[in-house]
PDB file of N, CA and C in Angstrom:
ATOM      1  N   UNK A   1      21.584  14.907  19.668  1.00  0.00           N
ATOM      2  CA  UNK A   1      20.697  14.945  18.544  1.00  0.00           C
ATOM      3  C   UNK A   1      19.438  14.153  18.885  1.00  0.00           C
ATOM      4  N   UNK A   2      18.434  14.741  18.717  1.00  0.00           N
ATOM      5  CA  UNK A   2      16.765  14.012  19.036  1.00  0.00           C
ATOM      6  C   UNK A   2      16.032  13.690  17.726  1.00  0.00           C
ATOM      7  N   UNK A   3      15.591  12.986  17.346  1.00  0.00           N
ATOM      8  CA  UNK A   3      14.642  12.590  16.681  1.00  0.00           C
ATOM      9  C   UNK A   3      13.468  12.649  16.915  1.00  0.00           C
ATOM     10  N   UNK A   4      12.891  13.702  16.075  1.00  0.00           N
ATOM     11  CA  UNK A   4      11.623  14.238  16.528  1.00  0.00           C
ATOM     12  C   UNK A   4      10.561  13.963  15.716  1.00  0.00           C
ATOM     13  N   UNK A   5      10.082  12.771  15.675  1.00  0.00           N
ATOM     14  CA  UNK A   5       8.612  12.609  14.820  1.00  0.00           C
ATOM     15  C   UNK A   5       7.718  11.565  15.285  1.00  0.00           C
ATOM     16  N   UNK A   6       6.894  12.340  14.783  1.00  0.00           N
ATOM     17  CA  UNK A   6       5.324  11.679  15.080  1.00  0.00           C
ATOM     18  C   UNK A   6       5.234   9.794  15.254  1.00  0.00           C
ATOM     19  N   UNK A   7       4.822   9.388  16.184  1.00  0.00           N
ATOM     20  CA  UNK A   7       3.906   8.183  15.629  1.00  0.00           C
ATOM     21  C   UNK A   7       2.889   8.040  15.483  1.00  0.00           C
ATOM     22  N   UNK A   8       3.009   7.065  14.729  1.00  0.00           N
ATOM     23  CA  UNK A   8       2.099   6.956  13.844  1.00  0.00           C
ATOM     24  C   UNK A   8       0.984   6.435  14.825  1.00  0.00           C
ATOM     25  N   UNK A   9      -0.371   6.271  14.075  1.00  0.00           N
ATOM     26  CA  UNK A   9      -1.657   6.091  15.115  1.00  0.00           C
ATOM     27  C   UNK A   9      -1.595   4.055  14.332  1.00  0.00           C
ATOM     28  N   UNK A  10      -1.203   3.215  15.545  1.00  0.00           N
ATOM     29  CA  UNK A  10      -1.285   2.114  14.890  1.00  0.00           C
ATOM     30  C   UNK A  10      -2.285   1.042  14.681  1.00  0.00           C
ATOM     31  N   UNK A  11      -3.323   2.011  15.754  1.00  0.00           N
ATOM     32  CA  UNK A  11      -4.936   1.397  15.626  1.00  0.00           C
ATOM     33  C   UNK A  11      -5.213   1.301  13.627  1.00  0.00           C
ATOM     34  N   UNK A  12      -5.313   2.750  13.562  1.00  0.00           N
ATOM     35  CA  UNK A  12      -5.443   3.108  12.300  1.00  0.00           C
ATOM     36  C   UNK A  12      -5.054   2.595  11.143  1.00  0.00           C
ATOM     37  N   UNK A  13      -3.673   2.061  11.066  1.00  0.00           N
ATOM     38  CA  UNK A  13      -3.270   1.344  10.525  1.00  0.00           C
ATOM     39  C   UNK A  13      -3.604   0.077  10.166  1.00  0.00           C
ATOM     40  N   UNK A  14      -3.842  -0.843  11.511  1.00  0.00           N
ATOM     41  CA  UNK A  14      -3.843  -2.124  11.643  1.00  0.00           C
ATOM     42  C   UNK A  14      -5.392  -2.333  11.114  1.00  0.00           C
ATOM     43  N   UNK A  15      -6.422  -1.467  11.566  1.00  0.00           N
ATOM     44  CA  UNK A  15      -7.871  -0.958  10.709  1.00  0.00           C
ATOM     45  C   UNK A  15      -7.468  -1.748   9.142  1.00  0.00           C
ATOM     46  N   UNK A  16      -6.573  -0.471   8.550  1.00  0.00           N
ATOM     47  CA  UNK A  16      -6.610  -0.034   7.364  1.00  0.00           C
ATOM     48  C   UNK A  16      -6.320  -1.546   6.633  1.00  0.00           C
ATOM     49  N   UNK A  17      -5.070  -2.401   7.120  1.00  0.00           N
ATOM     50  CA  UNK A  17      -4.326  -3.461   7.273  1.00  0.00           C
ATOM     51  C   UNK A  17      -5.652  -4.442   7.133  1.00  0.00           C
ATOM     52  N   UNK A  18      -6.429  -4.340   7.955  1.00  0.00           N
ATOM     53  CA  UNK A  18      -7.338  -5.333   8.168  1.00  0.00           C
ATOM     54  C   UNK A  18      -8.230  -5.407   7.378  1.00  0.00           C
ATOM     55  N   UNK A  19      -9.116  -4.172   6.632  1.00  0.00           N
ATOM     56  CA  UNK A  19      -9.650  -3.802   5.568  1.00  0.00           C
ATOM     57  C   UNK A  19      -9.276  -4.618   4.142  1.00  0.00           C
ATOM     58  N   UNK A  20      -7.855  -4.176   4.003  1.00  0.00           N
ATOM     59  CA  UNK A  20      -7.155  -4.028   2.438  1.00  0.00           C
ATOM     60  C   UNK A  20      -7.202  -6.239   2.772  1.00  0.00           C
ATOM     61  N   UNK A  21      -6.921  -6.805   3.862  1.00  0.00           N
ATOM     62  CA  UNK A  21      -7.369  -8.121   4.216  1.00  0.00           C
ATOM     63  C   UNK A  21      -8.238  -8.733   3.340  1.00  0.00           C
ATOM     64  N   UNK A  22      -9.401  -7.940   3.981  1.00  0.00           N
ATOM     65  CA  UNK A  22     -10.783  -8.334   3.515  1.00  0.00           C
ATOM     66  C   UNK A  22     -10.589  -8.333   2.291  1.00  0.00           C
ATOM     67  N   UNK A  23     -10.532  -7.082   1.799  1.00  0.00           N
ATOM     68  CA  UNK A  23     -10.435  -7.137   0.232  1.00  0.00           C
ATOM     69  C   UNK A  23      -9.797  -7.986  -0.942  1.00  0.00           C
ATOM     70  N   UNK A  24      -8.994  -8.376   0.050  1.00  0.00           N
ATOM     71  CA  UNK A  24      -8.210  -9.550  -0.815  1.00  0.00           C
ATOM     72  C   UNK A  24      -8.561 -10.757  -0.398  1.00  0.00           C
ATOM     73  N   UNK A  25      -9.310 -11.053   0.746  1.00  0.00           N
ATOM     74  CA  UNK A  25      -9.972 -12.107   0.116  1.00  0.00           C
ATOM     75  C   UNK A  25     -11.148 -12.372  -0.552  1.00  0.00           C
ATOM     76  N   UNK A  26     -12.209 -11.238  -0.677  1.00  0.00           N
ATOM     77  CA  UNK A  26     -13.008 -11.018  -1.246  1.00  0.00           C
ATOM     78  C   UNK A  26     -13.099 -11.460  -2.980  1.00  0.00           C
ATOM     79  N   UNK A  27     -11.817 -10.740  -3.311  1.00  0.00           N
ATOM     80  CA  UNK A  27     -11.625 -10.221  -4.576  1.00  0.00           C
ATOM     81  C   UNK A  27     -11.880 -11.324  -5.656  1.00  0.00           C
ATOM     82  N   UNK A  28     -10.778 -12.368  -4.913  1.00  0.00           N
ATOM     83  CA  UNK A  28     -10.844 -13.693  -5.831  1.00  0.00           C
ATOM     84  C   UNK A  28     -12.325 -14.058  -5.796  1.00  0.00           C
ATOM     85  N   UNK A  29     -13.320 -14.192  -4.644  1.00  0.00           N
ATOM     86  CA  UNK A  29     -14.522 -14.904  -4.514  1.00  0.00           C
ATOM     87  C   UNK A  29     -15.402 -14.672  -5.589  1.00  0.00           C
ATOM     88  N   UNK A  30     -14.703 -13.295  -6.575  1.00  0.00           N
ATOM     89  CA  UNK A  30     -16.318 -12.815  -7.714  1.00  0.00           C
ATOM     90  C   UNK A  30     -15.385 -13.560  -8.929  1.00  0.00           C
ATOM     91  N   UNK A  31     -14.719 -14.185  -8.778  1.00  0.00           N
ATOM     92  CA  UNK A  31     -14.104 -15.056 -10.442  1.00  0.00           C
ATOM     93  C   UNK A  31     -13.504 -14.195 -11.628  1.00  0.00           C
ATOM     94  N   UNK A  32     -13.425 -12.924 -11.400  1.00  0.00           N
ATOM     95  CA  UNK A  32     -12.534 -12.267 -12.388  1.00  0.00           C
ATOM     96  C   UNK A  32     -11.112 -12.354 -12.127  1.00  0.00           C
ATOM     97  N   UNK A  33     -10.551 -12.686 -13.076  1.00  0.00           N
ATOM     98  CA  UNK A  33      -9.446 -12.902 -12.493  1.00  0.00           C
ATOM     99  C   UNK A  33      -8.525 -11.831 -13.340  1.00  0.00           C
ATOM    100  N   UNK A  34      -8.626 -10.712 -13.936  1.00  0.00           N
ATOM    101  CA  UNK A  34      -7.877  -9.439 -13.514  1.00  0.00           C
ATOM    102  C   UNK A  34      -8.047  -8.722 -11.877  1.00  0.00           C
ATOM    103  N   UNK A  35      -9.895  -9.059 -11.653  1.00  0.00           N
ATOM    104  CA  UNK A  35      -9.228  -8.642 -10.310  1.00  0.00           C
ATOM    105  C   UNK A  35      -9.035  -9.096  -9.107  1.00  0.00           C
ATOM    106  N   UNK A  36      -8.536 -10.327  -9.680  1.00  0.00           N
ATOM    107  CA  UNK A  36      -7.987 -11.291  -8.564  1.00  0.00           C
ATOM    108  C   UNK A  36      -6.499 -11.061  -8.343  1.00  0.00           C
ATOM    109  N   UNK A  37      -5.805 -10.977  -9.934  1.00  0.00           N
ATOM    110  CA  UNK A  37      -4.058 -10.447  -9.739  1.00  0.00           C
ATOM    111  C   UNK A  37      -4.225  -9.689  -9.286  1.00  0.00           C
ATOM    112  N   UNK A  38      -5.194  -8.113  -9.108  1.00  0.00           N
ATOM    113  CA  UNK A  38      -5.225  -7.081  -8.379  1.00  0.00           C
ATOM    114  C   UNK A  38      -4.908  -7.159  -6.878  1.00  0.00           C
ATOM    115  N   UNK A  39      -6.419  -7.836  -6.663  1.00  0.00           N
ATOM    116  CA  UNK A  39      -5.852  -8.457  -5.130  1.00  0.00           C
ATOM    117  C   UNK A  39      -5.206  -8.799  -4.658  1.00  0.00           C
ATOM    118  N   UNK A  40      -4.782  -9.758  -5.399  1.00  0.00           N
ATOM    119  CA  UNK A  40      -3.585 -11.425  -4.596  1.00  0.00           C
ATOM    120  C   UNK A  40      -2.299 -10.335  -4.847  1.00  0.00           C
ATOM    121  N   UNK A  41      -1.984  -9.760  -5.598  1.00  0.00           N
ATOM    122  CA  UNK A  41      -0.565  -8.986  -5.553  1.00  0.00           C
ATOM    123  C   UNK A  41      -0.506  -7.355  -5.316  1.00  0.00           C
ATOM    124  N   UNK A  42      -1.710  -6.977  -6.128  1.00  0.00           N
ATOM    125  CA  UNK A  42      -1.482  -5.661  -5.330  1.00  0.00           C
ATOM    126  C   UNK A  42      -1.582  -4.738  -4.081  1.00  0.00           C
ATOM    127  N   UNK A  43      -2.382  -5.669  -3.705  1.00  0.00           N
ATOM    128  CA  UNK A  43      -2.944  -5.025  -1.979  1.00  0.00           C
ATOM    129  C   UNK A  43      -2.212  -5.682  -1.378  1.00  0.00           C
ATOM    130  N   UNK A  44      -1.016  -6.999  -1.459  1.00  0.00           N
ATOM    131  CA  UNK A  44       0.068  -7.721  -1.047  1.00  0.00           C
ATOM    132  C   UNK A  44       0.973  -6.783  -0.672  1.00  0.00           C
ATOM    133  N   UNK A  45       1.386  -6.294  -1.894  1.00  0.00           N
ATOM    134  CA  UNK A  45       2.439  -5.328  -2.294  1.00  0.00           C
ATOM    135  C   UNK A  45       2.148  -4.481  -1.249  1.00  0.00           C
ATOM    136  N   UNK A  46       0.776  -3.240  -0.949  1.00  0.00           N
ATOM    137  CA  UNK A  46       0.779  -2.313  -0.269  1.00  0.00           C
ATOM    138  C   UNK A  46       1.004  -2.593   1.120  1.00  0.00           C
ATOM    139  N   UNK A  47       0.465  -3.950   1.395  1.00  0.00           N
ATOM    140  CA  UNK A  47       0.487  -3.899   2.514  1.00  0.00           C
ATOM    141  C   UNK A  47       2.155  -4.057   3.283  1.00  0.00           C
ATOM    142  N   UNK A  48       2.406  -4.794   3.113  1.00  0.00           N
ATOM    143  CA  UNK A  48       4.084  -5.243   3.000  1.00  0.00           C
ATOM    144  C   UNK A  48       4.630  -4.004   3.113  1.00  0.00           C
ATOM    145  N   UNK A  49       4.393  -2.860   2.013  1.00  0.00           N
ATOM    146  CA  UNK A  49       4.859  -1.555   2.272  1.00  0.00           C
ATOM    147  C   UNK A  49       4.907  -1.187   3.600  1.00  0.00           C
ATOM    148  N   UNK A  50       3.342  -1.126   3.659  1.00  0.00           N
ATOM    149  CA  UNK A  50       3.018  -0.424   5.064  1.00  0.00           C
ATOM    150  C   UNK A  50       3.085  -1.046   6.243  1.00  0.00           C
ATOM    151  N   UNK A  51       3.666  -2.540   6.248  1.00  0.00           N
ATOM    152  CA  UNK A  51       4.076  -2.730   7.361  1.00  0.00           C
ATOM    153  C   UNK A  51       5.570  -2.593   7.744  1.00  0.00           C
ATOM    154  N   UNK A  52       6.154  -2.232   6.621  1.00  0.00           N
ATOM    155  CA  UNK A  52       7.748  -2.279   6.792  1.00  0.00           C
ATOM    156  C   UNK A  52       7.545  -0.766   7.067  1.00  0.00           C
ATOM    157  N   UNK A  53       7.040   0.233   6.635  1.00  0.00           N
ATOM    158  CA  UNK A  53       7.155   1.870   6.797  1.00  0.00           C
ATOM    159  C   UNK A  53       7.061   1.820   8.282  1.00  0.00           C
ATOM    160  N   UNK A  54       5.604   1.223   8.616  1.00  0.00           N
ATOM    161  CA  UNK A  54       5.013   1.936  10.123  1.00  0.00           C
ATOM    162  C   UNK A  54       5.830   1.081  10.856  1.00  0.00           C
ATOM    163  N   UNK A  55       5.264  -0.661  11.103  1.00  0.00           N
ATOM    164  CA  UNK A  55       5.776  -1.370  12.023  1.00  0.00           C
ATOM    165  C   UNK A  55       7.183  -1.872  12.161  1.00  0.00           C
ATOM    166  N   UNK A  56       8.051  -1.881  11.068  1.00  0.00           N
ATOM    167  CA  UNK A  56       9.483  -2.315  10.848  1.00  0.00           C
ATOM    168  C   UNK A  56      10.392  -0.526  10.721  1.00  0.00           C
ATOM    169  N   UNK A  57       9.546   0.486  11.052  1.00  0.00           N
ATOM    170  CA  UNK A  57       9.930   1.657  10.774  1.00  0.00           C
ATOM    171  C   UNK A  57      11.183   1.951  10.177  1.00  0.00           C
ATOM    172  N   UNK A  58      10.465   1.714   8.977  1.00  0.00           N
ATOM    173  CA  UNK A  58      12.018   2.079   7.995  1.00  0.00           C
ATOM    174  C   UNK A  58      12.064   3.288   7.005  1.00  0.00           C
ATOM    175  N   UNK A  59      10.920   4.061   7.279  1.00  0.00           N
ATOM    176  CA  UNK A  59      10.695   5.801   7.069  1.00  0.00           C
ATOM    177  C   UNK A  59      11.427   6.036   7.641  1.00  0.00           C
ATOM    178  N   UNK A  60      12.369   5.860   8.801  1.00  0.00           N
ATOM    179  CA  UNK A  60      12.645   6.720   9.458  1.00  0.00           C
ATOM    180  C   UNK A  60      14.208   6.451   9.809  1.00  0.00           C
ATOM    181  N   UNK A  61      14.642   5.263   9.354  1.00  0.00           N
ATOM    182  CA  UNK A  61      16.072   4.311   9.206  1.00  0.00           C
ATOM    183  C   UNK A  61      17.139   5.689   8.840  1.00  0.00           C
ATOM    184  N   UNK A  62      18.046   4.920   9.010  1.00  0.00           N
ATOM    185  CA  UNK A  62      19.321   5.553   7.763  1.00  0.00           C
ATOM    186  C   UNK A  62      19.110   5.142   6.665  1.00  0.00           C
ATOM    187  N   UNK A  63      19.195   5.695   5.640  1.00  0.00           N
ATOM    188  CA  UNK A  63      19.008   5.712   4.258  1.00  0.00           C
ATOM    189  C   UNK A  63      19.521   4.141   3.827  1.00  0.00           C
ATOM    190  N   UNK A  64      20.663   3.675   4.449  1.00  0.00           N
ATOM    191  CA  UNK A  64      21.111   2.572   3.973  1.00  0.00           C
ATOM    192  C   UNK A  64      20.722   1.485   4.273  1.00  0.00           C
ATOM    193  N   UNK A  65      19.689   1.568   5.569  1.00  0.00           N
ATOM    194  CA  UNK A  65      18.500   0.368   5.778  1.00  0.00           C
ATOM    195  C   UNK A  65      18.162   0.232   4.648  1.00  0.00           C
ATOM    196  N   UNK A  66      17.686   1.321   4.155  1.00  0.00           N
ATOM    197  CA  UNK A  66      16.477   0.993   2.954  1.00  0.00           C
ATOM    198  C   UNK A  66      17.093   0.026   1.905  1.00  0.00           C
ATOM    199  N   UNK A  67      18.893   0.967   1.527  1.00  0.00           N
ATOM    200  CA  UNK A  67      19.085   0.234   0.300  1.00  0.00           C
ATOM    201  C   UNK A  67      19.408  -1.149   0.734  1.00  0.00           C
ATOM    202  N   UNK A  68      19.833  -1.799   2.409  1.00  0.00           N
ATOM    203  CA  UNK A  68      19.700  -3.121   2.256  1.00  0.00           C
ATOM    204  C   UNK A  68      18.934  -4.104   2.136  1.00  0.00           C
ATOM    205  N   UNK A  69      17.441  -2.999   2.760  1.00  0.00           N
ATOM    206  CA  UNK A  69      16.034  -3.882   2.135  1.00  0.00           C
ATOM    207  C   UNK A  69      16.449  -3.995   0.441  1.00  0.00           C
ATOM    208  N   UNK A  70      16.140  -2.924  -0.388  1.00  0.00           N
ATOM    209  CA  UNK A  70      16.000  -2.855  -1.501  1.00  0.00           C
ATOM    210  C   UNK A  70      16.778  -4.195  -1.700  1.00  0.00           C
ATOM    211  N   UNK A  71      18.328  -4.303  -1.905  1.00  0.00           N
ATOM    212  CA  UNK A  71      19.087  -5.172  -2.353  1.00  0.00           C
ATOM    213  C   UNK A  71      18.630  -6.591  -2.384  1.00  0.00           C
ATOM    214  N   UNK A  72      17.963  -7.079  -0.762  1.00  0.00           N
ATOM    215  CA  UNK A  72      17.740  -8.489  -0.225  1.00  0.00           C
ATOM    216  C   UNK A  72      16.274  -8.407  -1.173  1.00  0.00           C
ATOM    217  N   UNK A  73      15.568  -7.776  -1.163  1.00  0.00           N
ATOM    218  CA  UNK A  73      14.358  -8.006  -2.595  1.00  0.00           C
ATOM    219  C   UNK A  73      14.884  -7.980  -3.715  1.00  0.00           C
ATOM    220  N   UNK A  74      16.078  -7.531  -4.286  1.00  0.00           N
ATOM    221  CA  UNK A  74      16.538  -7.550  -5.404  1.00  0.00           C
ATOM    222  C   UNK A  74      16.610  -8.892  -5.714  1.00  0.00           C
ATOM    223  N   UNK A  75      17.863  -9.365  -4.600  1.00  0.00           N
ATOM    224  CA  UNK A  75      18.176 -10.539  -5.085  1.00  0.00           C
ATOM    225  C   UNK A  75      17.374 -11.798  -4.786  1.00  0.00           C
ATOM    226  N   UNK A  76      16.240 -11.442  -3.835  1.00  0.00           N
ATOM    227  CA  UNK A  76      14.989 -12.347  -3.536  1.00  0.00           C
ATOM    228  C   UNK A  76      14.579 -12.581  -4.793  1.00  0.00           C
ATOM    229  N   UNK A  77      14.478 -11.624  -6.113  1.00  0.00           N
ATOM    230  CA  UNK A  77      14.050 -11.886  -7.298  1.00  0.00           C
ATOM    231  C   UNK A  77      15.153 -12.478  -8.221  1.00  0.00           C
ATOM    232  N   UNK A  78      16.198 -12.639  -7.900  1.00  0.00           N
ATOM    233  CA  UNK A  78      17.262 -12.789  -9.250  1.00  0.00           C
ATOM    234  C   UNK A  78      17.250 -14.415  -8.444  1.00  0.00           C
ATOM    235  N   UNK A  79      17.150 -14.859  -7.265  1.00  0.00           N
ATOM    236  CA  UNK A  79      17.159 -16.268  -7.129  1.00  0.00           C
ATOM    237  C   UNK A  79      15.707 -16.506  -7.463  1.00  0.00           C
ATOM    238  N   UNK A  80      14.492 -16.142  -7.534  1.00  0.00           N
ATOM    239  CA  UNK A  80      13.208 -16.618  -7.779  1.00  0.00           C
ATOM    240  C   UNK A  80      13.567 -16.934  -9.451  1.00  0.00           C
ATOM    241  N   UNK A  81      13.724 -15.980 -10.256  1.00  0.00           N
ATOM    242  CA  UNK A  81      14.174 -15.994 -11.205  1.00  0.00           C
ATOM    243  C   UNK A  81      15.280 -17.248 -11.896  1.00  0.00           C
ATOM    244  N   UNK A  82      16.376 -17.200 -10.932  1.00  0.00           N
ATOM    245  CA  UNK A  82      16.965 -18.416 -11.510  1.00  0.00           C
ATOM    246  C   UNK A  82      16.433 -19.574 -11.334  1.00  0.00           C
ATOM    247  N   UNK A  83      15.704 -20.071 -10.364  1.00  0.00           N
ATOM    248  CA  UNK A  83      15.058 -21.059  -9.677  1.00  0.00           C
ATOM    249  C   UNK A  83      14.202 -21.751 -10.867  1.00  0.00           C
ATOM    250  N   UNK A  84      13.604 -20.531 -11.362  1.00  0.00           N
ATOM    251  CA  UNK A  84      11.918 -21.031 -11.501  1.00  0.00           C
ATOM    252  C   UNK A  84      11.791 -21.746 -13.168  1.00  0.00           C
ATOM    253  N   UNK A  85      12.944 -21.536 -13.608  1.00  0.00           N
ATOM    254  CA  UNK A  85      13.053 -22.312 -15.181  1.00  0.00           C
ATOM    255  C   UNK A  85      12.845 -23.884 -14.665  1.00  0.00           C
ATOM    256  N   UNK A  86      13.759 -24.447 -13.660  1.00  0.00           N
ATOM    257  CA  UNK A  86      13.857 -25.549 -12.918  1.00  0.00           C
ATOM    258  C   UNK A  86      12.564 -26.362 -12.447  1.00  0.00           C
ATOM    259  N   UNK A  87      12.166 -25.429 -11.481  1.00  0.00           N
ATOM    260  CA  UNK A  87      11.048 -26.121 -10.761  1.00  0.00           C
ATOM    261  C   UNK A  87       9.734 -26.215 -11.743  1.00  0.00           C
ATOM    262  N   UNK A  88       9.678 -24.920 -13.081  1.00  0.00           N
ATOM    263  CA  UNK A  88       8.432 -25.334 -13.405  1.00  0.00           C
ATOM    264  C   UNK A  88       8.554 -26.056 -14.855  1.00  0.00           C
ATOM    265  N   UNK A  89       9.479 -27.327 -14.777  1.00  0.00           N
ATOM    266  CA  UNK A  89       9.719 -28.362 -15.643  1.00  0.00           C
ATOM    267  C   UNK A  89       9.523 -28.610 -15.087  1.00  0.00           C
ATOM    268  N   UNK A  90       8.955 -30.377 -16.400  1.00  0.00           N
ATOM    269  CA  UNK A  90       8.339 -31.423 -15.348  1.00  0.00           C
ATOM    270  C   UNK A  90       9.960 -32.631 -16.482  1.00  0.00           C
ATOM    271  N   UNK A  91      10.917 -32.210 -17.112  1.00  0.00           N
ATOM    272  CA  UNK A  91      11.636 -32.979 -17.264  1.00  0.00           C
ATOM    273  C   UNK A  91      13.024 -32.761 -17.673  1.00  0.00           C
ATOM    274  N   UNK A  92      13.440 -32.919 -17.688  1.00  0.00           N
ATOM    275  CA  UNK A  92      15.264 -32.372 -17.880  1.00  0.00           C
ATOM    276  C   UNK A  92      16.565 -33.907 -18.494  1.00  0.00           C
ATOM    277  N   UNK A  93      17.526 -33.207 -18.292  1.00  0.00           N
ATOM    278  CA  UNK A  93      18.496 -34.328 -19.579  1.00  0.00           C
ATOM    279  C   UNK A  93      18.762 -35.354 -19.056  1.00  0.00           C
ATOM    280  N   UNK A  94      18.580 -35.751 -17.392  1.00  0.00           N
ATOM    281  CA  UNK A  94      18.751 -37.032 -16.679  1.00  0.00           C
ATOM    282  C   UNK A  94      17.628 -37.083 -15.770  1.00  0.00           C
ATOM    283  N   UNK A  95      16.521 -36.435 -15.872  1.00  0.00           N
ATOM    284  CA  UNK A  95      15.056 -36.754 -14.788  1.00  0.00           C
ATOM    285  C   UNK A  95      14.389 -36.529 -15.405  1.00  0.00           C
ATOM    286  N   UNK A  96      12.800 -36.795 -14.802  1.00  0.00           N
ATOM    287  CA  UNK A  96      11.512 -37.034 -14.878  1.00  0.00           C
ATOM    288  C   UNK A  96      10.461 -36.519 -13.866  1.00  0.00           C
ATOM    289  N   UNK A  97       9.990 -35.538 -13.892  1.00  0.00           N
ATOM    290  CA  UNK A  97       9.143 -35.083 -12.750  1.00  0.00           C
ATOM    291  C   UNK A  97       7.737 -36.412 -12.744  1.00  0.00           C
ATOM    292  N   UNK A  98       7.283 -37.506 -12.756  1.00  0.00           N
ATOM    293  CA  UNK A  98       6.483 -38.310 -12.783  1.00  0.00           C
ATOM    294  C   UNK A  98       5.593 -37.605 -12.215  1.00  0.00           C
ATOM    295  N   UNK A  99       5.692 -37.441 -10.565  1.00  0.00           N
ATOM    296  CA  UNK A  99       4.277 -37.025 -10.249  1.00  0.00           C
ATOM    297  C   UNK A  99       3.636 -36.421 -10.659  1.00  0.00           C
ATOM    298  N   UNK A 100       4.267 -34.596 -11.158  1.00  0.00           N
ATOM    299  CA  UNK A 100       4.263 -33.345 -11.654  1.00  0.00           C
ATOM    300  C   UNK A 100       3.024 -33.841 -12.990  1.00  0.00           C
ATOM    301  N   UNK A 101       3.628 -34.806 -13.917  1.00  0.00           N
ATOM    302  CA  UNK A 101       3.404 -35.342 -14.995  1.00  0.00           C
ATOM    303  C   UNK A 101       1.758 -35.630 -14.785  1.00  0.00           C
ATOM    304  N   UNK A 102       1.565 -36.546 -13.946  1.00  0.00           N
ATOM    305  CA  UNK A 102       0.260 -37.002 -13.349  1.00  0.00           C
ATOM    306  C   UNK A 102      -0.568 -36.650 -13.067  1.00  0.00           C
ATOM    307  N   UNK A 103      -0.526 -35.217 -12.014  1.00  0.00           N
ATOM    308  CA  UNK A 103      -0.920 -34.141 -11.669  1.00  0.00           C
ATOM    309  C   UNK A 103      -1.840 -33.302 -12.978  1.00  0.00           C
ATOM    310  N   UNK A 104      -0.882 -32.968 -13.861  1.00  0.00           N
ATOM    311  CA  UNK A 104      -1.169 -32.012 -15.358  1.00  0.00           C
ATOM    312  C   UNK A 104      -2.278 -33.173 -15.750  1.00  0.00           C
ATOM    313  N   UNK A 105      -1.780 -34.425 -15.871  1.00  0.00           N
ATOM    314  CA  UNK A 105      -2.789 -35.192 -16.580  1.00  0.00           C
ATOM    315  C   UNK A 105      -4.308 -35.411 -16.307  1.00  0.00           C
ATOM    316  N   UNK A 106      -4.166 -35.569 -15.107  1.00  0.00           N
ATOM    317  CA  UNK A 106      -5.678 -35.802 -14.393  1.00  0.00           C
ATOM    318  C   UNK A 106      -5.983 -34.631 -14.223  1.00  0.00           C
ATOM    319  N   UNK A 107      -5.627 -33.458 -14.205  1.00  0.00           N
ATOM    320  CA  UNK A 107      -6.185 -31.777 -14.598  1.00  0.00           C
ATOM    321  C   UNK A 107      -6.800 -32.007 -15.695  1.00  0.00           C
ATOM    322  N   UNK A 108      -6.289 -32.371 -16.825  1.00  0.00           N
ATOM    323  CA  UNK A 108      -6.466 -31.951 -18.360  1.00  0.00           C
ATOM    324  C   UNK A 108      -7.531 -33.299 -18.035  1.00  0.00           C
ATOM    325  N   UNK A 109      -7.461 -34.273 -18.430  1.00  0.00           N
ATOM    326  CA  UNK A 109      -8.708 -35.311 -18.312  1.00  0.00           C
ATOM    327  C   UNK A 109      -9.993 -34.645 -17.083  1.00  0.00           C
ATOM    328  N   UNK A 110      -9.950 -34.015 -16.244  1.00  0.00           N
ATOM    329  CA  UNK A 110     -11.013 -33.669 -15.395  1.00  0.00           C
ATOM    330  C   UNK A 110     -11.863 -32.493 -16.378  1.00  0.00           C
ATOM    331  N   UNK A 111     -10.309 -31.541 -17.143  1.00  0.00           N
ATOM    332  CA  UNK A 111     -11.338 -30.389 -17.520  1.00  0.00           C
ATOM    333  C   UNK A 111     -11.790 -30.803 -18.893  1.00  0.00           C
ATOM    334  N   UNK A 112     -11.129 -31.977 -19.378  1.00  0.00           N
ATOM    335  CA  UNK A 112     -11.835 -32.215 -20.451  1.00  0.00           C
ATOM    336  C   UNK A 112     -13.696 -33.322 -20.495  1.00  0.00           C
ATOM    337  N   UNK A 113     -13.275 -33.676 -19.378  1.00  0.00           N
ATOM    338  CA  UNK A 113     -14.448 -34.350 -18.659  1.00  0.00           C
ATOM    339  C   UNK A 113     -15.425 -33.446 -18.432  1.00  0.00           C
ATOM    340  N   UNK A 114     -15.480 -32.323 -17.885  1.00  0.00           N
ATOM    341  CA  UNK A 114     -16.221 -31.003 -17.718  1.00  0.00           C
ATOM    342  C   UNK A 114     -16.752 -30.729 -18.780  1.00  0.00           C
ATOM    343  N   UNK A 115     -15.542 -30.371 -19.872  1.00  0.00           N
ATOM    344  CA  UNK A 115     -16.272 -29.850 -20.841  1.00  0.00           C
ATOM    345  C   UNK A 115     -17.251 -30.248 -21.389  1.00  0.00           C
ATOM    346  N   UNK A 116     -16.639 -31.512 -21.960  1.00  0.00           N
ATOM    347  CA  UNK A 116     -17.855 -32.478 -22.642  1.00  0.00           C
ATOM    348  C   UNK A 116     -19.332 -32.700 -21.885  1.00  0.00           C
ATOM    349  N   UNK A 117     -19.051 -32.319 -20.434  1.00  0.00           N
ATOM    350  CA  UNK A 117     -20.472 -32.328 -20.159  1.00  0.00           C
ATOM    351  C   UNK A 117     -21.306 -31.275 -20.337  1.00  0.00           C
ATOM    352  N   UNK A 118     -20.503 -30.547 -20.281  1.00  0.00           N
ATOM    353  CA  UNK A 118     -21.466 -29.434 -20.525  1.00  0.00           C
ATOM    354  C   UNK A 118     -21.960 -28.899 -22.061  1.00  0.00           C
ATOM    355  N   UNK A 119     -21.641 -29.659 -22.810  1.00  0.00           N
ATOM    356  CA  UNK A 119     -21.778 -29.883 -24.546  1.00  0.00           C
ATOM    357  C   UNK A 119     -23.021 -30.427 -24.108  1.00  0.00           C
TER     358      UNK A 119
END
């Protein structure tokens, strides 16, 4: 049995790769920040695609590559998910995130410092 298909042109790609780059770092530089989530995650997203399709060639796998990618992103999200109640407290029933605490504070005093100047 032969497997008969094309490769892919990976100049072209790595182009395309390098482009969708630019663009994302571009994106954030104009201060909108709808199309900054655009950038920062969606041209993330594509690219990731297209490097697992062309360069990790998994177009072309047994079907059950895929579903073990699929799965290990599944559960890449169900631990991000459990994780993240945790980490983005700054206090809980026997701790104290102090630094965390400090951090927020001198944010909020800087932007309130801002503001008022610009009143």
């Amino acid at each position: 049995m032969s497997d008969n298909h094309e490769h892919p042109n990976y100049v072209k790609i790595w182009a395309i790769l390098l482009v969708l780059l630019i663009i994302s770092v571009i994106g954030p530089e104009l201060g909108i920040r709808a199309l900054t989530l655009i950038t920062a995650f969606g041209i993330a997203v594509v690219k990731a695609l297209m490097v697992a399709k062309y360069f990790m060639h998994l177009n072309i796998e047994k079907k059950y590559v895929v579903y073990l990618f699929v799965t290990c992103l599944a559960l890449m999200g169900v631990m991000v998910a459990g994780i993240s109640p945790d980490v983005l407290k700054h206090e809980g029933q026997h701790w104290e995130n102090v630094a965390a605490k400090k951090v927020v504070q001198a944010g909020e005093a800087a932007a309130a410092a801002a503001g008022h100047a610009e009143h």
